[in-house]
Protein backbone atom coordinates (compact mmCIF):
# COMPACT_ATOMS: atom_id res chain seq x y z
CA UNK A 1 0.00 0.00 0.00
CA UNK A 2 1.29 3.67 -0.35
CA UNK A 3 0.07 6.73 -0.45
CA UNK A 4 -1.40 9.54 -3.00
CA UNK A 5 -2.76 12.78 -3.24
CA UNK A 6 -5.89 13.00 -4.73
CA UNK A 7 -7.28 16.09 -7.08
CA UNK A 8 -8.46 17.70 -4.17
CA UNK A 9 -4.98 17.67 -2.01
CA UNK A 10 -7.17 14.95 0.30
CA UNK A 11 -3.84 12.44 1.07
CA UNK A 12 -5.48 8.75 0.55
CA UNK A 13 -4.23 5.29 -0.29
CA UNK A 14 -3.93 2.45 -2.81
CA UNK A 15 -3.02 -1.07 -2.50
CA UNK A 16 0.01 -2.83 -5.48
CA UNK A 17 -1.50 -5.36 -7.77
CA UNK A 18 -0.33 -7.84 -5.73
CA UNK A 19 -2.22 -7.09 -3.21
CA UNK A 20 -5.28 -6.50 -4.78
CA UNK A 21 -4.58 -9.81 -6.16
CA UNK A 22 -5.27 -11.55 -2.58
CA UNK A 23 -7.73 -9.39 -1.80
CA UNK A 24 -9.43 -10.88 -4.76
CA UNK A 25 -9.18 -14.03 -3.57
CA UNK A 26 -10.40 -13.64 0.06
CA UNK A 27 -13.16 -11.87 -1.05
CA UNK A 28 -11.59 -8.23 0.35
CA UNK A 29 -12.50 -4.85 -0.69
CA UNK A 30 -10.17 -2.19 -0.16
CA UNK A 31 -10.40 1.39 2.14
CA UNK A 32 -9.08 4.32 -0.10
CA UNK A 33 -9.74 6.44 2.79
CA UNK A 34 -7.43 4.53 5.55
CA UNK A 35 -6.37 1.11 3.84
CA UNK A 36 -7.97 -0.95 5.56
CA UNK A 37 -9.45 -4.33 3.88
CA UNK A 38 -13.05 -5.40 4.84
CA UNK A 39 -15.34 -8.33 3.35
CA UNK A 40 -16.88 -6.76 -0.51
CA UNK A 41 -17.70 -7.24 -3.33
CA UNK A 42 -15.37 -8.02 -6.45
CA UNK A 43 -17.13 -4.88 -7.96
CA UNK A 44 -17.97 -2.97 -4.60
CA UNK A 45 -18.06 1.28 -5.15
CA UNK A 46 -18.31 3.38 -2.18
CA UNK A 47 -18.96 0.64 0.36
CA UNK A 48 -18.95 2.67 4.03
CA UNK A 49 -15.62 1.21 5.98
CA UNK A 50 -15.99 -0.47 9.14
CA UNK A 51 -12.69 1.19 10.60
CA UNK A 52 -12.91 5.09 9.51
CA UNK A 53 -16.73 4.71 8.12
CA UNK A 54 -15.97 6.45 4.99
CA UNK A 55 -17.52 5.41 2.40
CA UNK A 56 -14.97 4.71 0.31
CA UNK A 57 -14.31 1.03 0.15
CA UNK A 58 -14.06 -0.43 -3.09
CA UNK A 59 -14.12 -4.34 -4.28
CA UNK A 60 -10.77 -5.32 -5.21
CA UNK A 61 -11.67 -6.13 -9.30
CA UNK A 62 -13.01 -2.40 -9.12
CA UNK A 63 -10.06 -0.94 -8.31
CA UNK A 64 -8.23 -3.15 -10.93
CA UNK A 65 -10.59 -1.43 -13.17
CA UNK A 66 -10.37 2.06 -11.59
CA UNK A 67 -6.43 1.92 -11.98
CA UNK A 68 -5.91 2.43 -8.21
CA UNK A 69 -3.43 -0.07 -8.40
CA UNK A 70 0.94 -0.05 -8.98
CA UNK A 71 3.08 -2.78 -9.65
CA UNK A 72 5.17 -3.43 -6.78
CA UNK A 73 7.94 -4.90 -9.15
CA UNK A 74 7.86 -1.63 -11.46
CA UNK A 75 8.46 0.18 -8.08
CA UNK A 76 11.39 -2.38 -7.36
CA UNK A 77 13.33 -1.83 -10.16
């Protein structure tokens, strides 16, 4: 996971492909808001988290989709 800056200056988060990968998997959706994972939908949008209740917990295929993923092996090299 690291961190961004979204359009509006807000700092948020987004997980490596990797790890979106598991998440997949286990059936995880992902927190934009504070990074934590919580059970979602594949193609969750906007879920409300159950750690910072933002609503901003997205299914781990969605965020595929969205692009709010990196490679953690680009990074590496």
């Amino acid at each position: 996971m690291k961190q961004y800056q979204s359009k509006g200056g807000r700092t948020l988060y987004k997980p490596s492909l990797e790890e979106v990968q598991e998440m997949d998997d286990m059936g995880l959706g992902f927190c934009l808001a504070c990074g934590s994972t919580q059970a979602a939908e594949p193609d969750a949008r906007k879920y409300p988290c159950e750690e910072c209740k933002e609503e901003m917990v997205y299914g781990a295929q969605e965020l595929a989709i969205m692009g709010l993923v990196y490679l953690l092996a680009y990074l590496e090299k």
